[in-house]
N, C-alpha and C. Protein backbone atom coordinates (compact mmCIF):
# COMPACT_ATOMS: atom_id res chain seq x y z
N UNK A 1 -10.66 0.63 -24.98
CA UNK A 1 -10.65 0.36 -23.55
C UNK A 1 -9.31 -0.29 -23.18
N UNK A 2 -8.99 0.24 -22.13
CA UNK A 2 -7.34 -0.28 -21.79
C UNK A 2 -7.33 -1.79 -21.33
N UNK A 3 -6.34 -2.61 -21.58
CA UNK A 3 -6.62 -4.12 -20.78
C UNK A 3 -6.46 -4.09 -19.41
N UNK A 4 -7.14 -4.95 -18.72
CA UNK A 4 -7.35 -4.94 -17.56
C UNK A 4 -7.42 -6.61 -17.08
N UNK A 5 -7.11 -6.85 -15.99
CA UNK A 5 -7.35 -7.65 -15.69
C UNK A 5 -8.47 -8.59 -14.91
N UNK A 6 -8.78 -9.95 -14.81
CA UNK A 6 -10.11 -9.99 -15.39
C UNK A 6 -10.63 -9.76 -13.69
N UNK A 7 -9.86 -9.94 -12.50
CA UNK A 7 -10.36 -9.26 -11.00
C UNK A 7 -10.74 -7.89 -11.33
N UNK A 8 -9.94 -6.92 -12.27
CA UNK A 8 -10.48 -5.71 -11.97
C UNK A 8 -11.68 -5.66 -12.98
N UNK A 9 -11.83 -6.71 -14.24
CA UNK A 9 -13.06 -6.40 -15.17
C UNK A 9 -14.31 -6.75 -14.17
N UNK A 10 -13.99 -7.75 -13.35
CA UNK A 10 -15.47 -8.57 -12.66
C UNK A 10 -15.51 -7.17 -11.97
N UNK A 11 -14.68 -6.64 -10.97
CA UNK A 11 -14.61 -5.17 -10.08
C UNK A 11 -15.60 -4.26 -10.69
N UNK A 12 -15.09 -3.77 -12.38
CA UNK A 12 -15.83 -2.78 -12.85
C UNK A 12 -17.48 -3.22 -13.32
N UNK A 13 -17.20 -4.37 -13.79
CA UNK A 13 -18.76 -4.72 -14.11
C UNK A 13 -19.75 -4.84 -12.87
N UNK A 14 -19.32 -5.23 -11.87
CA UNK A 14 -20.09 -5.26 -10.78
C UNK A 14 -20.66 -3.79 -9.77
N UNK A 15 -19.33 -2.71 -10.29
CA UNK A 15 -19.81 -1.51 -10.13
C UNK A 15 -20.63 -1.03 -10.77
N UNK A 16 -20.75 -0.96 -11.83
CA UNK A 16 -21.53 -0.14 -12.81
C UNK A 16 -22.71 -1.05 -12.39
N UNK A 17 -23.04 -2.59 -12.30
CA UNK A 17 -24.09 -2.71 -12.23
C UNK A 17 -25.07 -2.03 -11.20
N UNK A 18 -24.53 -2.24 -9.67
CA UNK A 18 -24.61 -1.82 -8.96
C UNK A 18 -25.10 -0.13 -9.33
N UNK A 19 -24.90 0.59 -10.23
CA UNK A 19 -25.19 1.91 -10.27
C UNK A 19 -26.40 2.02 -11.35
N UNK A 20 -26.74 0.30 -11.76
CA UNK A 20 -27.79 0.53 -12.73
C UNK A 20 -27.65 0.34 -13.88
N UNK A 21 -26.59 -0.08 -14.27
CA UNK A 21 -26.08 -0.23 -16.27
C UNK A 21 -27.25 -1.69 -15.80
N UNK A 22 -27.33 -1.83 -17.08
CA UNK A 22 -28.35 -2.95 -17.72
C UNK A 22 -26.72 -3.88 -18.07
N UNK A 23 -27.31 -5.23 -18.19
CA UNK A 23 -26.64 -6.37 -18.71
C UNK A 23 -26.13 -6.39 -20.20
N UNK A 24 -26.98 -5.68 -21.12
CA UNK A 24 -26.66 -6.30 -22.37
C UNK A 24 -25.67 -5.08 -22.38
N UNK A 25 -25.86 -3.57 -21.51
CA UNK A 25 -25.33 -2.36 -21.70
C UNK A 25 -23.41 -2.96 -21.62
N UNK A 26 -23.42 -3.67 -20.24
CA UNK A 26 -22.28 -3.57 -20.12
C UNK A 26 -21.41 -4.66 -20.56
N UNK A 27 -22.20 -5.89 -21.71
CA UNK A 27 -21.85 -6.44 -22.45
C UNK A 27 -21.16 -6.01 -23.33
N UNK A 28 -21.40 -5.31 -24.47
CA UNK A 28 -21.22 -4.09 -25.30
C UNK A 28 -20.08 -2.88 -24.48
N UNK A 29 -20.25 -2.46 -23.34
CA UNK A 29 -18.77 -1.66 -22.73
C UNK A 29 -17.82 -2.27 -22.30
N UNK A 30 -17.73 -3.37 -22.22
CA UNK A 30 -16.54 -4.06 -21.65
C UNK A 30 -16.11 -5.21 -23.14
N UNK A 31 -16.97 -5.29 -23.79
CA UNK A 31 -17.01 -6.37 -25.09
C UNK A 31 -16.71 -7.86 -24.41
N UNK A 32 -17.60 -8.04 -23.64
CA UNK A 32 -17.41 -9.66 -23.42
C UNK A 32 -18.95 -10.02 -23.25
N UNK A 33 -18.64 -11.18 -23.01
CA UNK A 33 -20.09 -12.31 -23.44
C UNK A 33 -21.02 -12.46 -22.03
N UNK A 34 -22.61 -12.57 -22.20
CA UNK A 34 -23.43 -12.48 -21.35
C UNK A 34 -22.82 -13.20 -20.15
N UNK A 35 -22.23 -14.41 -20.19
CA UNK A 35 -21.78 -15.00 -19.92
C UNK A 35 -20.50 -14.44 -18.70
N UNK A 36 -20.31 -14.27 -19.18
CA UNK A 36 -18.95 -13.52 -17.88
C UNK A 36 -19.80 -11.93 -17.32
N UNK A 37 -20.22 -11.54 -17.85
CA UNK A 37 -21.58 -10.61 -17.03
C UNK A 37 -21.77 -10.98 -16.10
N UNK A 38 -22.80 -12.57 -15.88
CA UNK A 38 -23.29 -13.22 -15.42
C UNK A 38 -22.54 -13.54 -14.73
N UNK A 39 -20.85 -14.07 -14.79
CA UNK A 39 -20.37 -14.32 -13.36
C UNK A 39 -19.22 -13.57 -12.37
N UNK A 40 -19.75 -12.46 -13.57
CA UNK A 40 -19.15 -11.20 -12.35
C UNK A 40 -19.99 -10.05 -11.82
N UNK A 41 -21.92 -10.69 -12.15
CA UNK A 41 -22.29 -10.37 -10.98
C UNK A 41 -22.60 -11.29 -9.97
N UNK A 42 -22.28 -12.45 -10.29
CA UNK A 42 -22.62 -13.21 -8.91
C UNK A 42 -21.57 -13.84 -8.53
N UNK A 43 -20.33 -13.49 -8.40
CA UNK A 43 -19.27 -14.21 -7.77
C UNK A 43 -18.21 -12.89 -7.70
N UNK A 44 -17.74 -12.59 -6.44
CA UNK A 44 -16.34 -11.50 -5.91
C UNK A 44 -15.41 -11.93 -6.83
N UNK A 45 -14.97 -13.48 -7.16
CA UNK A 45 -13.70 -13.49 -7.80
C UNK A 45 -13.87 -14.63 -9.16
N UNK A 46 -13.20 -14.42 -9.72
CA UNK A 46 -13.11 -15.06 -10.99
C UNK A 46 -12.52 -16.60 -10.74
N UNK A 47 -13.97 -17.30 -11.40
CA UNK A 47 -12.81 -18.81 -11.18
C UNK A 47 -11.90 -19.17 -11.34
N UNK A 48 -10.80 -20.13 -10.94
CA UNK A 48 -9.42 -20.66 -10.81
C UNK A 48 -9.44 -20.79 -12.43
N UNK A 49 -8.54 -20.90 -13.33
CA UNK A 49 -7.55 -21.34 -14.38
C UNK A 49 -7.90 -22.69 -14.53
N UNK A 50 -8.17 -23.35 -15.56
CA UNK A 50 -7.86 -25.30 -15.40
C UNK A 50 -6.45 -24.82 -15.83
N UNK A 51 -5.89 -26.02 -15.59
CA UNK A 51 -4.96 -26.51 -15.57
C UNK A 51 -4.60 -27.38 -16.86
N UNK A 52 -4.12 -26.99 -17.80
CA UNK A 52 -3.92 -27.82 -19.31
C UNK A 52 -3.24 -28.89 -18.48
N UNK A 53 -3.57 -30.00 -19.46
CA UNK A 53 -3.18 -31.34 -19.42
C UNK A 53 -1.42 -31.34 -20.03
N UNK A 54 -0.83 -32.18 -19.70
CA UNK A 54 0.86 -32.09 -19.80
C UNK A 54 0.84 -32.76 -21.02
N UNK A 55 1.38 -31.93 -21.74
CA UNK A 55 1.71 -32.64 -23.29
C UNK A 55 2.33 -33.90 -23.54
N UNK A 56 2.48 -34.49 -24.00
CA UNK A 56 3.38 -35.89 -24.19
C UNK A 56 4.60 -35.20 -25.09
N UNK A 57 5.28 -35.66 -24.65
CA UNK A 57 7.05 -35.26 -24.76
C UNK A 57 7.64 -36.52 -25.71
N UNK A 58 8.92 -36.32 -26.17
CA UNK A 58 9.75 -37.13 -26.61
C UNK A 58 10.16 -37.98 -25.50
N UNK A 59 10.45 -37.26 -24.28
CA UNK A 59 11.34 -37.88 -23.39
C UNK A 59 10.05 -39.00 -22.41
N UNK A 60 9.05 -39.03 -22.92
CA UNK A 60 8.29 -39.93 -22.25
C UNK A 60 8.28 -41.28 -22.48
N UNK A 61 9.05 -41.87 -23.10
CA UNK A 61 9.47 -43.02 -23.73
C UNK A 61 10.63 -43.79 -22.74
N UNK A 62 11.53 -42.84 -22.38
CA UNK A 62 12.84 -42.77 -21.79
C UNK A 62 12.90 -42.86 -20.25
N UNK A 63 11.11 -41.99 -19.72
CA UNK A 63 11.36 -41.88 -18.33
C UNK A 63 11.76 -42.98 -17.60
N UNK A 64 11.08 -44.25 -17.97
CA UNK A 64 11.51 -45.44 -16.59
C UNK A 64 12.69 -45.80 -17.13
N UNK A 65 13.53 -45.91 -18.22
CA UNK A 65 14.75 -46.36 -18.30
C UNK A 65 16.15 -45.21 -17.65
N UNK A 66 15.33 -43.85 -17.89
CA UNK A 66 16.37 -42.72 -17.12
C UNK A 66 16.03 -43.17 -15.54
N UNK A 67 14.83 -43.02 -14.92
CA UNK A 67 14.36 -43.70 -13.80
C UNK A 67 15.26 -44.76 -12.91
N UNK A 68 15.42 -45.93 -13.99
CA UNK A 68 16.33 -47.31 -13.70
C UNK A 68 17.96 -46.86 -13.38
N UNK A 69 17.94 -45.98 -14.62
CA UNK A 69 19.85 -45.79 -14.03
C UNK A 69 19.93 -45.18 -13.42
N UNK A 70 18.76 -44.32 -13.04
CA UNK A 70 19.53 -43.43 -11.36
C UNK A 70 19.11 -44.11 -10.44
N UNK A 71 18.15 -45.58 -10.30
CA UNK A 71 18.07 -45.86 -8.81
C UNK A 71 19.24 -46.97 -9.27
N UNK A 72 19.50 -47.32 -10.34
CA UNK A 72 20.69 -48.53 -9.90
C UNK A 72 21.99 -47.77 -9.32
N UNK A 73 22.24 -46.51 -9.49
CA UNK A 73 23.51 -45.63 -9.44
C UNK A 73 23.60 -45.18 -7.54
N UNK A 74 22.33 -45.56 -7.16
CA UNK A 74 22.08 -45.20 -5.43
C UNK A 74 23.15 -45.73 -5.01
N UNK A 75 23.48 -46.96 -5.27
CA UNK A 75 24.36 -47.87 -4.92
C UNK A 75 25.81 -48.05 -4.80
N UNK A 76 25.91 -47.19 -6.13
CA UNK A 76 27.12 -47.50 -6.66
C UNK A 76 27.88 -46.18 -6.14
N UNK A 77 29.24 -46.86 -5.85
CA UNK A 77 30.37 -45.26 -5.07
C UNK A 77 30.02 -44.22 -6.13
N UNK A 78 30.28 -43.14 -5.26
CA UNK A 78 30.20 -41.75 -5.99
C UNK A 78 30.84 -41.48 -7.36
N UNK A 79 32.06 -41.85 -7.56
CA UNK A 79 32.50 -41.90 -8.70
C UNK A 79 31.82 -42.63 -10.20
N UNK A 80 31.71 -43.23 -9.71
CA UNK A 80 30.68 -44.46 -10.48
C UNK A 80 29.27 -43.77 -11.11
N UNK A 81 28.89 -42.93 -10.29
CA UNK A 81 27.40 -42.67 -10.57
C UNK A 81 27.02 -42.16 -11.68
N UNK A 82 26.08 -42.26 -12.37
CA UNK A 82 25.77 -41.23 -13.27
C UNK A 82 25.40 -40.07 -13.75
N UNK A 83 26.18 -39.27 -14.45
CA UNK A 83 25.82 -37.77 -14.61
C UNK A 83 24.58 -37.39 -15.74
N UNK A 84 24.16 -36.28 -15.68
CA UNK A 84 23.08 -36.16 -16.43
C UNK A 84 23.71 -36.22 -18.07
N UNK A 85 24.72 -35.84 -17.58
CA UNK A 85 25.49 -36.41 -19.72
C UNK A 85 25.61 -37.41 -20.00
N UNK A 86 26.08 -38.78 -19.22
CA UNK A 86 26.37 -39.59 -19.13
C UNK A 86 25.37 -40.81 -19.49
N UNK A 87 23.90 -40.16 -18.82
CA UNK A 87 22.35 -40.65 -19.53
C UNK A 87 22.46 -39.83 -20.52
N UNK A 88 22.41 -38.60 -20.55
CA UNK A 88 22.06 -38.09 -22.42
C UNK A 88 22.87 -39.45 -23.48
N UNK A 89 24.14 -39.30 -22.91
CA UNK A 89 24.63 -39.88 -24.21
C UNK A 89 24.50 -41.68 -24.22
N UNK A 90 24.09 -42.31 -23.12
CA UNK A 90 23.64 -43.73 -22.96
C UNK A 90 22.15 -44.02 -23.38
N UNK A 91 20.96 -42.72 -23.48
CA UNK A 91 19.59 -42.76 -24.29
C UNK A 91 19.99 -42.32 -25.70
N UNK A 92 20.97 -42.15 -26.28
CA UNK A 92 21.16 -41.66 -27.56
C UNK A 92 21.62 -43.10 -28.03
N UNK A 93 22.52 -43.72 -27.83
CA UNK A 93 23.69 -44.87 -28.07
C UNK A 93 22.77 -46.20 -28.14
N UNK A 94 22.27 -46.32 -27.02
CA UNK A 94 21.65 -47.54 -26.74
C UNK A 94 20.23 -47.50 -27.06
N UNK A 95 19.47 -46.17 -26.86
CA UNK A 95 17.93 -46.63 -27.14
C UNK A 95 17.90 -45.98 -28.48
N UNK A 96 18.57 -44.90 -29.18
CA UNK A 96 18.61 -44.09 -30.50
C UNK A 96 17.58 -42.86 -29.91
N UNK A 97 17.84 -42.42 -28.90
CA UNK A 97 16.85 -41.71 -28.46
C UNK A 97 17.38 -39.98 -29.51
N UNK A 98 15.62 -39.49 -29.78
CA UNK A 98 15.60 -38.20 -30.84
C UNK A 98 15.51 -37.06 -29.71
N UNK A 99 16.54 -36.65 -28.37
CA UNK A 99 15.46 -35.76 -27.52
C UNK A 99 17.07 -35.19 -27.11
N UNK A 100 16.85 -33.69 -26.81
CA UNK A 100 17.67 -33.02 -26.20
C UNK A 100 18.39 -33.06 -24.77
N UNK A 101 19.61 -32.30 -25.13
CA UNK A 101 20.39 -32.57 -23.54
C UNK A 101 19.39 -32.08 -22.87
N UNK A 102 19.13 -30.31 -22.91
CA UNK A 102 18.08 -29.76 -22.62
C UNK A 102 16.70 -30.62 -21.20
N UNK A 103 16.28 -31.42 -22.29
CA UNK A 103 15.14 -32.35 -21.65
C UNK A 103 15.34 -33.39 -20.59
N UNK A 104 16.60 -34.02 -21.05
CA UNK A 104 17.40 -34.84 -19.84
C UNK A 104 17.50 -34.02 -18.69
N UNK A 105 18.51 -33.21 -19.15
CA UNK A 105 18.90 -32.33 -17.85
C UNK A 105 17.79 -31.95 -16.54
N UNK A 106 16.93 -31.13 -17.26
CA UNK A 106 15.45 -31.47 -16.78
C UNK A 106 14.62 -32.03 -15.62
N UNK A 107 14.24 -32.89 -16.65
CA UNK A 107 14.00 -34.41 -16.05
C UNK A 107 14.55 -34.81 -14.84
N UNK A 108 15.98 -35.13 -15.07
CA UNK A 108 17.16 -35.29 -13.97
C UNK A 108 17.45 -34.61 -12.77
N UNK A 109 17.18 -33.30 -12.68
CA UNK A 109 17.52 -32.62 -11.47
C UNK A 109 15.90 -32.48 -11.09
N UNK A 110 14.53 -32.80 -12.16
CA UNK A 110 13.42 -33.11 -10.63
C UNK A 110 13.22 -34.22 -9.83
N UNK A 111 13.32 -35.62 -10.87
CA UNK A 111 13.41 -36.70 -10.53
C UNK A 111 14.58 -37.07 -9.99
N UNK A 112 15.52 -36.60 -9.69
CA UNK A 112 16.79 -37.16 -8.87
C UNK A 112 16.45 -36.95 -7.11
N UNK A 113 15.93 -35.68 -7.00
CA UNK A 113 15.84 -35.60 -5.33
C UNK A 113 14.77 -36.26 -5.03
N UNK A 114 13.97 -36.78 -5.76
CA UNK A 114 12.42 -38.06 -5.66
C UNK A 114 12.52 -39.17 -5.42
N UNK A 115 13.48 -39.86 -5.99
CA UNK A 115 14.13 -40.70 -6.09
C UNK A 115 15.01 -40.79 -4.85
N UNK A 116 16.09 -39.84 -4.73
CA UNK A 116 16.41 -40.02 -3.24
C UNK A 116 15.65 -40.25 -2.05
N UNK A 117 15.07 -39.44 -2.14
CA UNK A 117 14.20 -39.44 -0.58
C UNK A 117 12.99 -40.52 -1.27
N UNK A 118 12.59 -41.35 -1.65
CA UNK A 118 11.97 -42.55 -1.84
C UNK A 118 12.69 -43.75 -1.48
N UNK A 119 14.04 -43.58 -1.60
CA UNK A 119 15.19 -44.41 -1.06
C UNK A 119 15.27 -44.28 0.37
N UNK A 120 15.49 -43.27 0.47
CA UNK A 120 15.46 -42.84 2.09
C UNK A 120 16.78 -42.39 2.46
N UNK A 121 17.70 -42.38 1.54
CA UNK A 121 19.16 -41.83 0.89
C UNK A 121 19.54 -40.31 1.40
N UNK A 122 18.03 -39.14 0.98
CA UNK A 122 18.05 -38.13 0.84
C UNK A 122 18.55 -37.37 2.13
N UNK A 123 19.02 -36.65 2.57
CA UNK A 123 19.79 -35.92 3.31
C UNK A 123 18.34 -35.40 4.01
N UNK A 124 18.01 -35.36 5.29
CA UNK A 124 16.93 -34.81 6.17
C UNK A 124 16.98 -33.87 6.86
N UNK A 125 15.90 -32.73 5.92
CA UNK A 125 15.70 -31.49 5.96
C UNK A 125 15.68 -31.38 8.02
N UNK A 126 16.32 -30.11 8.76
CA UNK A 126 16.13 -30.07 10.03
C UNK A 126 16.51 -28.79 10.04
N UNK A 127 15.97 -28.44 11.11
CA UNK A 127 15.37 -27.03 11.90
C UNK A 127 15.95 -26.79 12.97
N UNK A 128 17.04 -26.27 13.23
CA UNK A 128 17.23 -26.40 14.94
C UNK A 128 17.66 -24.52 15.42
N UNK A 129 16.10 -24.30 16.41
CA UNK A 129 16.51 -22.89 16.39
C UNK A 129 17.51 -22.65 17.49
N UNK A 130 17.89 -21.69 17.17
CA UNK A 130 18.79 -21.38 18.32
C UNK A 130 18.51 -20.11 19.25
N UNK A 131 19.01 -20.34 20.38
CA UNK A 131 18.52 -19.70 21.26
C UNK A 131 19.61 -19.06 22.35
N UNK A 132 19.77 -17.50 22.45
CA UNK A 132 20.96 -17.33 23.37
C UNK A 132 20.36 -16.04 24.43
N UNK A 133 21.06 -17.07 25.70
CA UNK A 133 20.53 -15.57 26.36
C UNK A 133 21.60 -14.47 26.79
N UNK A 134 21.18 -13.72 27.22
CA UNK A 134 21.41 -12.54 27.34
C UNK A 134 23.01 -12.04 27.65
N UNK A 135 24.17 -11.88 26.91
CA UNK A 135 25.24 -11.83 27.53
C UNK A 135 26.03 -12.87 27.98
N UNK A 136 26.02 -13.89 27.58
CA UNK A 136 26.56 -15.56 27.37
C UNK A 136 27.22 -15.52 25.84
N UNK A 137 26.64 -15.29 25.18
CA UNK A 137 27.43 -15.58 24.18
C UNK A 137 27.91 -14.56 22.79
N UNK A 138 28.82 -14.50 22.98
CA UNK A 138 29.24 -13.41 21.63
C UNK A 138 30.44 -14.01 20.35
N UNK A 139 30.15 -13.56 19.05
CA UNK A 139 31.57 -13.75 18.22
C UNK A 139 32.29 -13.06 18.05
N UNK A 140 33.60 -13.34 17.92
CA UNK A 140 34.89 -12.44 17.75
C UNK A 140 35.32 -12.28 17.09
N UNK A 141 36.11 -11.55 15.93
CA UNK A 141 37.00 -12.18 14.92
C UNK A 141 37.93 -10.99 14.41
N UNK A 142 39.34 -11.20 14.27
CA UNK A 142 39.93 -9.78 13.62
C UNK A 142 39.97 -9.59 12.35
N UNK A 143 40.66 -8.73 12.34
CA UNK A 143 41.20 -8.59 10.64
C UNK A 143 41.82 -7.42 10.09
N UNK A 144 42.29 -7.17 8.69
CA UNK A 144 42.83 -6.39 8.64
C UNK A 144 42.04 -5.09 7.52
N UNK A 145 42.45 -4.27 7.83
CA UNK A 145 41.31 -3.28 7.32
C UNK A 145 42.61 -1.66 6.65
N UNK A 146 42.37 -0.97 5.54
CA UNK A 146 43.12 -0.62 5.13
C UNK A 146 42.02 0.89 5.06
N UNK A 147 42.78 2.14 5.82
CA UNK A 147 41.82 3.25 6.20
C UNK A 147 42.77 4.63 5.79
N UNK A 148 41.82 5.59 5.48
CA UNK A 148 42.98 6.62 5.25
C UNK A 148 42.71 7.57 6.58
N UNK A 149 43.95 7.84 7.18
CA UNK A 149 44.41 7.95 8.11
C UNK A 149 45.17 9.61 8.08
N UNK A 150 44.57 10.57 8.80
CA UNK A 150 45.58 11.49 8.57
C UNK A 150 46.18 11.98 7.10
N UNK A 151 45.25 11.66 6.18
CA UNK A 151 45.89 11.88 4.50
C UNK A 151 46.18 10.66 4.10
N UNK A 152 46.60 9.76 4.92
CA UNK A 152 47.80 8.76 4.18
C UNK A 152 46.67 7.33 4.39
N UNK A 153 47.00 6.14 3.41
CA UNK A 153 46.79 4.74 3.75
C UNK A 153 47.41 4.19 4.84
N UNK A 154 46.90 3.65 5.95
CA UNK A 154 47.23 3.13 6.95
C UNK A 154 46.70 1.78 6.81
N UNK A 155 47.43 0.94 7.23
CA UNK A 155 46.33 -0.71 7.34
C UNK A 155 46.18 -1.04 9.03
N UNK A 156 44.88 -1.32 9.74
CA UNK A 156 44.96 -1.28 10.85
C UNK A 156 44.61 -3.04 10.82
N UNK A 157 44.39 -3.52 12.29
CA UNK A 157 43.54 -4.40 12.89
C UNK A 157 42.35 -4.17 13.13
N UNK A 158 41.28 -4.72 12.69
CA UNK A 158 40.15 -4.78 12.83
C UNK A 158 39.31 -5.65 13.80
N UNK A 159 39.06 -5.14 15.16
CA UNK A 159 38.32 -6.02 16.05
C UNK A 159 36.84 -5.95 15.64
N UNK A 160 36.40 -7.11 15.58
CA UNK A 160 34.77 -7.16 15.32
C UNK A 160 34.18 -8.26 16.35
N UNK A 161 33.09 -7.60 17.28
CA UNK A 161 32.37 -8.03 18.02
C UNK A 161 30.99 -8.57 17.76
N UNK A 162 30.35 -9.46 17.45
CA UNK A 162 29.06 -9.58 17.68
C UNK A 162 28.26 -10.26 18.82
N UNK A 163 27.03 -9.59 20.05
CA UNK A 163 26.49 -10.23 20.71
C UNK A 163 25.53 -10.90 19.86
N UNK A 164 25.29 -12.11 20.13
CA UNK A 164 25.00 -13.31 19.90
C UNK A 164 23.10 -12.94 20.52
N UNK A 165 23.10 -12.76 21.48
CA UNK A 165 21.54 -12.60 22.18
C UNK A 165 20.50 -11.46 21.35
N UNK A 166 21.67 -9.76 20.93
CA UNK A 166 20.96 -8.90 20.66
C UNK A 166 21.26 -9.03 18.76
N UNK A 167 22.15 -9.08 18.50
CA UNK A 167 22.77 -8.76 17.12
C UNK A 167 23.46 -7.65 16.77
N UNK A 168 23.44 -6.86 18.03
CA UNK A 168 24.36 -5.76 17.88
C UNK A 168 25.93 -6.06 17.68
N UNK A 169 26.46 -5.44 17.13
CA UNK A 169 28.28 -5.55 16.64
C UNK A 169 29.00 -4.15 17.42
N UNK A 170 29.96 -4.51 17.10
CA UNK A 170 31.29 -3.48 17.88
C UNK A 170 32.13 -3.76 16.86
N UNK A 171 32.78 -2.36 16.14
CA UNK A 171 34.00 -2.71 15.10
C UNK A 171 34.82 -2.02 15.90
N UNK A 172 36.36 -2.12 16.35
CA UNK A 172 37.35 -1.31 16.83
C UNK A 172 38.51 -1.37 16.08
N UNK A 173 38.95 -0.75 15.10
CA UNK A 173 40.40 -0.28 14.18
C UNK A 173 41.24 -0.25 15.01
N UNK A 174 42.66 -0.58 15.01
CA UNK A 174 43.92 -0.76 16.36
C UNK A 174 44.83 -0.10 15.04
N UNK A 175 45.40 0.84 14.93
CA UNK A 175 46.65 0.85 14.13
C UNK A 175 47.91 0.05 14.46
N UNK A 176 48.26 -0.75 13.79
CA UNK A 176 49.28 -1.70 13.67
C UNK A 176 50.33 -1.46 14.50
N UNK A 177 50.94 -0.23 14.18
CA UNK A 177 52.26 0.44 14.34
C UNK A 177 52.89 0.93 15.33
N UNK A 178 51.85 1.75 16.14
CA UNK A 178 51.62 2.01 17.61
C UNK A 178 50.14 1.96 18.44
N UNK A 179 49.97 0.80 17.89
CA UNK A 179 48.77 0.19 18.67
C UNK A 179 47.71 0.76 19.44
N UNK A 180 47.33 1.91 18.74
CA UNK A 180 46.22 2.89 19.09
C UNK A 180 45.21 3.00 18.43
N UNK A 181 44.16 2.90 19.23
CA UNK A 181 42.66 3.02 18.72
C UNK A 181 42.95 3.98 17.43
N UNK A 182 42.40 3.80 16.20
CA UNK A 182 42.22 4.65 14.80
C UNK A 182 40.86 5.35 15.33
N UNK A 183 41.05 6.68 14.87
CA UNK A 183 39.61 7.40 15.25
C UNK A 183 39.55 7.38 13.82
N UNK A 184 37.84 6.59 13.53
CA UNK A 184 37.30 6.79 12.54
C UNK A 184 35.85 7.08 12.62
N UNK A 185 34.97 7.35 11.42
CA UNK A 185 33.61 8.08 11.26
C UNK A 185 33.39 6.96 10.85
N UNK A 186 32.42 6.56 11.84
CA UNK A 186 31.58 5.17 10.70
C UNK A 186 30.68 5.09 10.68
């Protein structure tokens, strides 16, 4: 029997029952236990996953002292602060710590933005939509654009328009040389 997954096993067992297979039948066709029979005929979906418990780490020893030097570092000018190497190699030196850059590193870039915004430090997330109406506002910008022209490389000016309200654009090519619209296919 091909693997399947266990929404589509509860799916099939609940069909066949539905058409009359017996319980122990489709115990034996699917090879699983009365038990999951049982709760894929009385439940549409398969219960949630637990959630394993978080292993205990090396670096769990370390957290409130890695913890300590990044809130003492809030403080201190930018230069000053501490980098995530800078703790690797100050939990190696000073505590004899047995644990990888790897794990620091880690650690450091979840607990660093936590730490900020617990400070109140953290830079505040904002939303500001924008709104244009109709023919008020557009961007401009040139540039230079390099097209083959008649056989040959030509480099023109590139006008680029965008309205701002619709999102529609306007590109217009100027040849440099004698300042005429480039007819191009675009």
């Amino acid at each position: 029997m091909p693997q399947m997954s266990k929404v589509e096993l509860y799916a099939a067992i609940r069909r066949d029952h539905r058409a009359g297979t017996k319980m122990r039948e489709l115990e034996r066709k699917y090879n699983v236990s009365w038990r999951t029979v049982k709760k894929a005929v009385d439940s549409v979906w398969p219960e949630p996953r637990k959630k394993l418990p978080l292993r205990p780490t090396a670096l769990d020893l370390y957290k409130p002292v890695i913890d300590e030097m990044l809130r003492t570092a809030l403080d201190a000018p930018r230069k000053q602060r501490h980098t995530i190497t800078r703790i690797f190699h100050r939990l190696i030196q000073e505590h004899g710590a047995d644990i990888s850059y790897q794990m620091v590193r880690r650690y450091v870039s979840e607990r660093k933005p936590e730490i900020l915004a617990a400070s109140g430090k953290a830079p505040v997330e904002a939303f500001v939509p924008q709104t244009h109406l109709p023919g008020h506002e557009a961007e401009v910008d040139f540039g230079d654009v390099t097209v083959r022209l008649a056989g040959e490389l030509v480099t023109c000016y590139l006008f680029s328009l965008r309205l701002s309200y619709s999102g529609k654009a306007v590109h217009r090519p100027v040849d440099r040389t004698i300042g005429v619209s480039c007819v191009l296919a675009w």
